[in-house]
Protein backbone atom coordinates (compact mmCIF):
# COMPACT_ATOMS: atom_id res chain seq x y z
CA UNK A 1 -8.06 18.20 -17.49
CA UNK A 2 -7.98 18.75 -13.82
CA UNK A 3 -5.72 16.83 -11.16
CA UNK A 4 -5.03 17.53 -7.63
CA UNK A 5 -1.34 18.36 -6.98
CA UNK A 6 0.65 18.82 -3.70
CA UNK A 7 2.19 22.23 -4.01
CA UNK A 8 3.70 22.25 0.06
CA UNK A 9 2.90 20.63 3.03
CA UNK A 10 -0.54 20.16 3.67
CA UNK A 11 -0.77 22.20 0.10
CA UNK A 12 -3.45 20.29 -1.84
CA UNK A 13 -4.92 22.22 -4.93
CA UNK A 14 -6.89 21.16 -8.03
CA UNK A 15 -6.16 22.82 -11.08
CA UNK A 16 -5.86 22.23 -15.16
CA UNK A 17 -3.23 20.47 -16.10
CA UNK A 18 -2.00 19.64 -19.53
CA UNK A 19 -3.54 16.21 -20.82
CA UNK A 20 -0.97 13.36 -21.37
CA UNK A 21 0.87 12.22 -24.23
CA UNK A 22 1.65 8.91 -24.69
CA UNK A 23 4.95 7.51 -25.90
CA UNK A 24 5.44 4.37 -27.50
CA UNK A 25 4.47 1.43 -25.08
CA UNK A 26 2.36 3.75 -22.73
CA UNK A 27 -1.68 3.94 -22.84
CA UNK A 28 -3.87 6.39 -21.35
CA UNK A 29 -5.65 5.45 -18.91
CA UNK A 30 -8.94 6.88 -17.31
CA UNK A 31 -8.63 6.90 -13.88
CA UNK A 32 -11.69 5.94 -11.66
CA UNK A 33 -10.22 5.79 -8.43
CA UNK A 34 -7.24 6.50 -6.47
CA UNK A 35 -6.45 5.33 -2.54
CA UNK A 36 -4.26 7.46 -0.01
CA UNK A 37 -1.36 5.75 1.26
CA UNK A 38 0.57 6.38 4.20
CA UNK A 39 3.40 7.09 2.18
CA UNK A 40 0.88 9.64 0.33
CA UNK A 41 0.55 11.26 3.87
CA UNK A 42 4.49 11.54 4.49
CA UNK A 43 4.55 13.76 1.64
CA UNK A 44 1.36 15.65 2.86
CA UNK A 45 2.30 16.09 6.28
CA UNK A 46 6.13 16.41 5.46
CA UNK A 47 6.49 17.54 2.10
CA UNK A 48 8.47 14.56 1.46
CA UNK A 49 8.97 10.79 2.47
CA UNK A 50 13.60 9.96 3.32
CA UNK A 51 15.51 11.62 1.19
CA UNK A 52 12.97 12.35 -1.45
CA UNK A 53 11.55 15.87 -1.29
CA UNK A 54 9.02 18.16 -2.98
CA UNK A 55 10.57 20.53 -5.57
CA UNK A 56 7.85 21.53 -7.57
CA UNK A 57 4.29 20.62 -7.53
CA UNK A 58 3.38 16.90 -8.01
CA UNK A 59 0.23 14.76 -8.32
CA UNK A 60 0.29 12.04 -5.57
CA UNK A 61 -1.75 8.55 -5.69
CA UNK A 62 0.02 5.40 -6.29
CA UNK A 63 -2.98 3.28 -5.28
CA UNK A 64 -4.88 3.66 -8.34
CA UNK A 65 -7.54 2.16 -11.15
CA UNK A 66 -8.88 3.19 -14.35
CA UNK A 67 -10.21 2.39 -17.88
CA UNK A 68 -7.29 2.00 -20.82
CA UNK A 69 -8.81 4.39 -23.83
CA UNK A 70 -6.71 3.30 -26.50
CA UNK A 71 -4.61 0.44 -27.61
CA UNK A 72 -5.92 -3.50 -27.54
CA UNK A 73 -6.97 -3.06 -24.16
CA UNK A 74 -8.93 -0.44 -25.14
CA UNK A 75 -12.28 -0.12 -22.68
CA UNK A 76 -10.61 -2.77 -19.83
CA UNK A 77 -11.10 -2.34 -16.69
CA UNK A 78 -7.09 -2.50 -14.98
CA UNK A 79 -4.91 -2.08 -12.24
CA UNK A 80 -2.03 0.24 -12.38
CA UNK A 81 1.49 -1.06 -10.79
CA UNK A 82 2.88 2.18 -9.89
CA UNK A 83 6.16 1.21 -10.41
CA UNK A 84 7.90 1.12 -13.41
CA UNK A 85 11.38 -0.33 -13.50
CA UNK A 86 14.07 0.97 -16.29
CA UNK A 87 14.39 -3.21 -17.52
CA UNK A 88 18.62 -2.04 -17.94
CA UNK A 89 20.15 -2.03 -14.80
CA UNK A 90 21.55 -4.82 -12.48
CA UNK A 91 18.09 -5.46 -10.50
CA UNK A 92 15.93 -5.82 -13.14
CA UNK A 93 17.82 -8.36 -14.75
CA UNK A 94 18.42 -10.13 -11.20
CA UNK A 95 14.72 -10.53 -11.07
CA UNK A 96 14.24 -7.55 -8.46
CA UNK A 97 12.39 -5.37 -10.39
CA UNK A 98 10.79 -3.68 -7.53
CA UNK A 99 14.41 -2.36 -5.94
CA UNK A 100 15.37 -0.26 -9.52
CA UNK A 101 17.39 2.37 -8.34
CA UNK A 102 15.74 4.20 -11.72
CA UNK A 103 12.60 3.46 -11.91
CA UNK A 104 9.83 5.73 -12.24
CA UNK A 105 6.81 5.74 -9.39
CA UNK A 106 3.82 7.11 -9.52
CA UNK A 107 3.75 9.80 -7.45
CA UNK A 108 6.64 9.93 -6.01
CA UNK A 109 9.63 12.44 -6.73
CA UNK A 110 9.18 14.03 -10.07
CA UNK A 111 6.72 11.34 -11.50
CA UNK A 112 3.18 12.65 -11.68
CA UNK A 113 0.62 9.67 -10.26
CA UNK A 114 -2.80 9.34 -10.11
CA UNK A 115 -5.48 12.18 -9.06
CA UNK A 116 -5.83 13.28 -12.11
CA UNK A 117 -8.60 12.21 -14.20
CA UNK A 118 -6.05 10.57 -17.11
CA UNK A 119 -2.42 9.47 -16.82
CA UNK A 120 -0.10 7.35 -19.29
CA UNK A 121 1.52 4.48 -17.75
CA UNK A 122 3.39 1.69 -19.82
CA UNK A 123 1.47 -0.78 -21.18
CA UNK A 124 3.25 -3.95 -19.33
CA UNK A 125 2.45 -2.51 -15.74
CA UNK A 126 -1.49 -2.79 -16.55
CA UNK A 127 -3.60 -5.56 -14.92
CA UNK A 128 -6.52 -6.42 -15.87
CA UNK A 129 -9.14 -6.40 -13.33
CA UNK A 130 -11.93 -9.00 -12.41
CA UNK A 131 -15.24 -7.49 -13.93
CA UNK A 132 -17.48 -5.36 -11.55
CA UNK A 133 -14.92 -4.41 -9.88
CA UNK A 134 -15.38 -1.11 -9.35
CA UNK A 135 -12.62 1.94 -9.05
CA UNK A 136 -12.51 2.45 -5.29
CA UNK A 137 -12.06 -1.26 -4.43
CA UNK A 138 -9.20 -1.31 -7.83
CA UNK A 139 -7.08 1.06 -5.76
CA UNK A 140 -7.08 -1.16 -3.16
CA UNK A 141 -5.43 -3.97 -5.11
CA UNK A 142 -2.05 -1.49 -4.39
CA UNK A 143 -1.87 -2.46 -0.95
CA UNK A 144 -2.58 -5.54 -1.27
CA UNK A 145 0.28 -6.36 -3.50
CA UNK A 146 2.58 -4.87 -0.74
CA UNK A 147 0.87 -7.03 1.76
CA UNK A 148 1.69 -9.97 -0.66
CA UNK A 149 5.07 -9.44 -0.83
CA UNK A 150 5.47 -8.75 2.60
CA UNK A 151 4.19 -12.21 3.06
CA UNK A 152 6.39 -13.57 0.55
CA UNK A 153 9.33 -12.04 2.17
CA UNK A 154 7.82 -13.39 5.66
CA UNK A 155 8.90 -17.30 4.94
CA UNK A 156 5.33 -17.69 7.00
CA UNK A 157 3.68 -21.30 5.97
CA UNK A 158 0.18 -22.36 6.39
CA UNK A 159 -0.97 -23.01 9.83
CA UNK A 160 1.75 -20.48 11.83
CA UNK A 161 1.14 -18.46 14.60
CA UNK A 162 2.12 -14.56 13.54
CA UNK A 163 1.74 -11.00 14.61
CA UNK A 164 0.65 -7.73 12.58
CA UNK A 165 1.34 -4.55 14.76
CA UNK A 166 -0.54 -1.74 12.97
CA UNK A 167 -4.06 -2.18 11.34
CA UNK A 168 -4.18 -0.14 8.73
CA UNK A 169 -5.07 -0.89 5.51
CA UNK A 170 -2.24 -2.77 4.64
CA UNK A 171 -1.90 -4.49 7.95
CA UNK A 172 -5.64 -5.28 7.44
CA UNK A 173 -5.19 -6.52 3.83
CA UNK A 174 -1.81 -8.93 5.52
CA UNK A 175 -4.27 -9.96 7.91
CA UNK A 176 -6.42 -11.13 5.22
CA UNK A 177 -3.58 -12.62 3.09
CA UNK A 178 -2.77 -15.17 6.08
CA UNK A 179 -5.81 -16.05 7.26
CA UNK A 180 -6.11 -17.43 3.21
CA UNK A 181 -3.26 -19.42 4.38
CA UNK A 182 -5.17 -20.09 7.58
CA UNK A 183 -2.29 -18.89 10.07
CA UNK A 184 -3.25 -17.43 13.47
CA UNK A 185 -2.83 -14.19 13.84
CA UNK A 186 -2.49 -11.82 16.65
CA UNK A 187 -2.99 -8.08 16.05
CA UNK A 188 -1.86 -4.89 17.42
CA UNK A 189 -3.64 -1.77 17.18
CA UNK A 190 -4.29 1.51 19.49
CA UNK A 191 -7.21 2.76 17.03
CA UNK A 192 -10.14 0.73 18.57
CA UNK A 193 -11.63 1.27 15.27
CA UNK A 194 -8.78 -0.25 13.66
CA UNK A 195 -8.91 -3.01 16.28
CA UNK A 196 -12.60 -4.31 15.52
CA UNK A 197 -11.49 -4.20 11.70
CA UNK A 198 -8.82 -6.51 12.62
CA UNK A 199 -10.95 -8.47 14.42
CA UNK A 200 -13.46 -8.69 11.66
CA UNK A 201 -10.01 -9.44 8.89
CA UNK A 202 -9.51 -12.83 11.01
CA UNK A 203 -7.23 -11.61 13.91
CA UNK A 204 -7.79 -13.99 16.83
CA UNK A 205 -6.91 -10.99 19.53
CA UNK A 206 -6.63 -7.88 18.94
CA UNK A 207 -6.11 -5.29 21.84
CA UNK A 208 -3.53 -2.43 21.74
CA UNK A 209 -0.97 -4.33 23.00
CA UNK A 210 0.13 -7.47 22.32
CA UNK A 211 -1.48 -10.24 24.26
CA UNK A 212 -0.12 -12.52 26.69
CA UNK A 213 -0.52 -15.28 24.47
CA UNK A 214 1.42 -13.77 21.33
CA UNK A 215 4.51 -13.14 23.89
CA UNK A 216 7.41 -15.08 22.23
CA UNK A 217 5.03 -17.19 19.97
CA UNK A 218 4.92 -16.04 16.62
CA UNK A 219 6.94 -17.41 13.69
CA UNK A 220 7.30 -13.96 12.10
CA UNK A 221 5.84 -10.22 13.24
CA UNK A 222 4.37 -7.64 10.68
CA UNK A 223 5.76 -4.06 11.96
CA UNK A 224 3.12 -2.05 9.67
CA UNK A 225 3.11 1.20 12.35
CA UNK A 226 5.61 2.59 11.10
CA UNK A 227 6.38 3.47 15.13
CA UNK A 228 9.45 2.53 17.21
CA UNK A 229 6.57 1.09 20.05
CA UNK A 230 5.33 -0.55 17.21
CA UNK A 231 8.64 -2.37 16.38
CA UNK A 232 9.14 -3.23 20.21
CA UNK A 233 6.15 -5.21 20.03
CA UNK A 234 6.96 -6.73 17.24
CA UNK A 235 10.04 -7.89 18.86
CA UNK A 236 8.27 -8.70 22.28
CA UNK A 237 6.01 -11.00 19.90
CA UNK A 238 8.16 -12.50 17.80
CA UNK A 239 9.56 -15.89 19.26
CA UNK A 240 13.54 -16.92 19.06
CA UNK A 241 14.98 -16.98 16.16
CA UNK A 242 11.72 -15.14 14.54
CA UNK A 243 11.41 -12.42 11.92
CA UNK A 244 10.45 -8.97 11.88
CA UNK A 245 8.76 -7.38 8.51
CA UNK A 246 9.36 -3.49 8.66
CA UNK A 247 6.42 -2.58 6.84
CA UNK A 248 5.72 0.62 8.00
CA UNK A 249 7.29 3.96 7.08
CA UNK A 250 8.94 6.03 10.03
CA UNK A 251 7.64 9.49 10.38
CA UNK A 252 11.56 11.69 10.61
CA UNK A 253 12.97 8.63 8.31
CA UNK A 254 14.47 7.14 11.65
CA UNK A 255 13.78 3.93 13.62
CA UNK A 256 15.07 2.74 17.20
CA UNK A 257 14.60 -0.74 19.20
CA UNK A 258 15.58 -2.15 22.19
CA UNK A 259 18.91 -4.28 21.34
CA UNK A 260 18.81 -6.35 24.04
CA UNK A 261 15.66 -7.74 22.98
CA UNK A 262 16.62 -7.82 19.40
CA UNK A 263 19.89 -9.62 19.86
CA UNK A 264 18.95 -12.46 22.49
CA UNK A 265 16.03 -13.20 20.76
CA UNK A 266 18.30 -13.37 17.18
CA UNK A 267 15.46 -11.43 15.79
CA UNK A 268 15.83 -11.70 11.92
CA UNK A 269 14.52 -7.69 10.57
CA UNK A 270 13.49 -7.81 7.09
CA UNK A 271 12.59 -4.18 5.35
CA UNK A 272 9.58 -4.42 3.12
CA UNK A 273 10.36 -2.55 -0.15
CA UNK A 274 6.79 -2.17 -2.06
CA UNK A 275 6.29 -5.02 -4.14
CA UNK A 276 6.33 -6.78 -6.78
CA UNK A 277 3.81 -6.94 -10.25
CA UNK A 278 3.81 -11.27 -9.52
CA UNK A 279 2.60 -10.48 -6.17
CA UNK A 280 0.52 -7.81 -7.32
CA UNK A 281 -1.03 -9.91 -10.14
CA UNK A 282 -1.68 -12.98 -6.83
CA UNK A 283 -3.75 -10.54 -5.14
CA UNK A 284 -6.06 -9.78 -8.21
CA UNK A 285 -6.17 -13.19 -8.38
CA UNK A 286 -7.19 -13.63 -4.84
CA UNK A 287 -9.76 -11.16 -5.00
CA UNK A 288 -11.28 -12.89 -8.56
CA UNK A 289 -11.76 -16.00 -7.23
CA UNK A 290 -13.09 -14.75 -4.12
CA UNK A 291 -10.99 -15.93 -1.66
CA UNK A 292 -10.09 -11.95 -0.42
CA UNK A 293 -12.58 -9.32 -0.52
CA UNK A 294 -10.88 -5.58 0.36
CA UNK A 295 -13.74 -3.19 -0.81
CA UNK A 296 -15.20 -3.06 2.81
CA UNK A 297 -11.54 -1.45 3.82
CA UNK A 298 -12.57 1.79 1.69
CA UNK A 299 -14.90 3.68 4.55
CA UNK A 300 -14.42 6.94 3.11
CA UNK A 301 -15.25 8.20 -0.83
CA UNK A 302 -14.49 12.20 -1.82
CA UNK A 303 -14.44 13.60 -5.24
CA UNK A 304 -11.13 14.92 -7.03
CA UNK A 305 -12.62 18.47 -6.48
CA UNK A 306 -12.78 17.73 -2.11
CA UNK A 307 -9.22 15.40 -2.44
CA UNK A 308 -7.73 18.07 0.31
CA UNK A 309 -10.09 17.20 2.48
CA UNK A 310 -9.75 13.50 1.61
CA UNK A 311 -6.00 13.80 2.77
CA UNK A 312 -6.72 15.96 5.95
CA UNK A 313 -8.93 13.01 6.72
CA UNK A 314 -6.67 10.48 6.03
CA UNK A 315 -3.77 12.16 8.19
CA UNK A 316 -6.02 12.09 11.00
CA UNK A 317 -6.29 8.58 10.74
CA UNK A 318 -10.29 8.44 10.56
CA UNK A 319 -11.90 5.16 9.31
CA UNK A 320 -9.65 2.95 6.97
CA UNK A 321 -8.87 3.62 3.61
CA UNK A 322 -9.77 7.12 1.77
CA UNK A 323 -10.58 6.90 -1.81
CA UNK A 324 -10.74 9.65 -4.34
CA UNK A 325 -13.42 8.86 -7.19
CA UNK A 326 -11.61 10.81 -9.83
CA UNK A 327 -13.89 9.51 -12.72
CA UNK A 328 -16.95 7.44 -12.91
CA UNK A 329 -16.19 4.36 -14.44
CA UNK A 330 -18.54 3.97 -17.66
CA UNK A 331 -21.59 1.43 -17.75
C-alpha cells in the first residue's frame, strides 16, 4: 500500500509500505482523510516537535478518518483518537488518560499515523461518525476535541467575555465551541484571512491586535499562536485574576512573557495537553446535532500522491485547514 512518510525536514515521500497487521483489539481501518496539524508542521519544518525527534522515517497525520474493514464495526464510518493510552500506569487510572507518559500517538515518535491509505488502531479509540459525514470534514473532529478540552480546562461559563489569540483551525473550531455556549469572544489574528474566518466563527472583533475593548476584560484568554506576542496579548486581554490556555506549540520548544504583567494581573497559565476521547466524543456530538459545523475550515484538498505539497502549503500558512484525501470513502 502506499503512505507518505517524513524521511527529514521538509522530506515528504510516498512510497509502498508493508500493509498492517492487526493484533488483538485493533481493526483496520481505511483511511479517507487526514488533516495537517501544526504539530504535523513542527516535525516538517523541524524534524521534530520538544524533545521528540525523527530517527527513522515516520508517517505523520493525527487528524484523521476512515472506514473500519473488519470486526462488528465493519463498513462504519469513524473517527480515530490518535492517542492511545497504555490503561496500566498512574494516569490512566487517575482518569487522565490523555497525559500517559506511554502511550502510543499517531504520528508522533515511532508510531506510524495516518497518510497511509490503511492503519490499525485499537478498537476502543474508534468513534463513530454522524452519517454523510465525509473524510475531510472527519479529520477535523481532531481539533475540535483539543478545542473541547481546552474549553473544559478554561472554567469559561455561558455568557463570558473571552479572548482567542491565533485563528487557526483550532482557534477557529474554540471560537465555535463558545459561541455554542454563547460567550463573547474577541479574536486575535495577523492573517487577515484568518481574521474574516474568525469573524465569520462568531468573534465579535477581530483585528490583529487585541482591541481596546478586550483590554483587561476577558474571563479567560486562548493563546493558540503558539508565539511569545501571542501570549502577551493574551495576558494584556485577560482581566485580574484571569486565565491563560497555552494552546499553541512554540516553534524552538521555548516560551517568554512579560512578568510584570503576568504577576500583577495573578494571571492563572494553564498548558493545553491534547485532549481527551469524552471531549472528543462532545464534539462529534456537537457536529451531529448540528449545533457546530467545521467542514467550511478545510479550504484546501490534495491527494496522498501531492501530500508534500499539501505540507509546503500548510507551513506557509495559506487558507485554513489542509486535508489529504487518502481514500475515497465508498458509496
Amino acid at each position: 500500500m502506499r503512505a507518505a512518510r517524513i524521511h527529514g525536514v521538509r522530506d515528504v515521500r510516498v512510497d509502498d509500505v508493508d500493509e498492517p497487521v492487526p493484533a488483538p483489539g485493533h481493526r483496520v481501518v481505511r483511511i479517507t482523510g487526514v488533516g495537517i496539524c501544526g504539530s504535523d508542521l513542527h516535525w516538517f519544518t523541524e524534524g521534530g516537535i520538544g524533545d521528540a525527534v525523527l530517527r527513522e522515517p515516520l508517517v505523520l497525520g493525527h487528524e484523521m478518518a476512515g472506514v473500519v474493514e473488519d470486526g462488528p464495526l465493519a463498513g462504519t464510518h469513524v473517527g480515530l483518537d490518535p492517542a492511545a493510552p497504555c490503561g496500566a500506569c498512574e494516569p490512566c487510572r487517575d482518569a487522565l488518560e490523555h497525559l500517559c507518559p506511554h502511550m502510543a500517538f499517531a504520528g508522533h515518535g515511532s508510531t506510524d499515523g495516518a497518510l497511509r491509505e490503511r492503519m490499525v488502531w485499537p478498537e476502543d479509540r474508534l468513534v463513530p461518525l454522524p452519517v454523510g459525514l465525509d473524510g475531510a470534514t472527519g479529520a477535523l473532529l481532531e481539533p475540535l476535541g483539543v478545542a473541547m478540552h481546552a474549553v473544559d480546562l478554561s472554567h469559561v461559563r455561558a455568557g463570558q467575555t473571552v479572548g482567542v489569540v491565533g485563528c487557526g483551525p483550532i482557534g477557529l473550531l474554540t471560537i465555535m465551541v463558545l459561541r455554542t455556549m454563547g460567550c463573547v469572544v474577541h479574536a486575535v489574528e495577523p492573517l487577515a484571512h484568518r481574521r474574516d474566518a474568525a469573524a465569520g466563527a462568531g468573534a465579535i472583533t477581530a483585528g490583529d491586535n487585541a482591541a481596546p475593548e478586550s483590554l483587561d476584560a476577558c474571563r479567560s484568554v486562548f493563546e493558540v499562536s503558539g508565539t511569545d506576542d501571542g501570549l502577551e496579548s493574551a495576558g494584556r486581554m485577560a482581566r485580574l485574576g484571569g486565565r491563560v490556555l497555552l494552546v499553541g506549540i512554540p516553534d524552538g520548544d521555548r516560551t517568554s512573557f512579560p512578568a510584570s504583567l503576568m504577576r500583577r494581573k495573578a494571571i492563572t497559565m494553564a498548558p493545553v495537553r491534547r485532549m481527551t476521547l469524552d471531549a472528543y466524543r462532545r464534539g462529534v456530538a456537537l457536529v451531529a446535532d448540528g449545533r457546530l459545523d467545521p467542514a467550511p475550515l478545510a479550504t484546501h484538498r490534495y491527494p496522498l500522491h501531492r501530500a508534500a505539497e499539501a505540507f509546503d502549503v500548510a507551513s506557509r500558512r495559506e487558507g485554513l485547514k489542509i486535508v489529504v484525501d487518502v481514500a475515497p470513502a465508498p458509496s
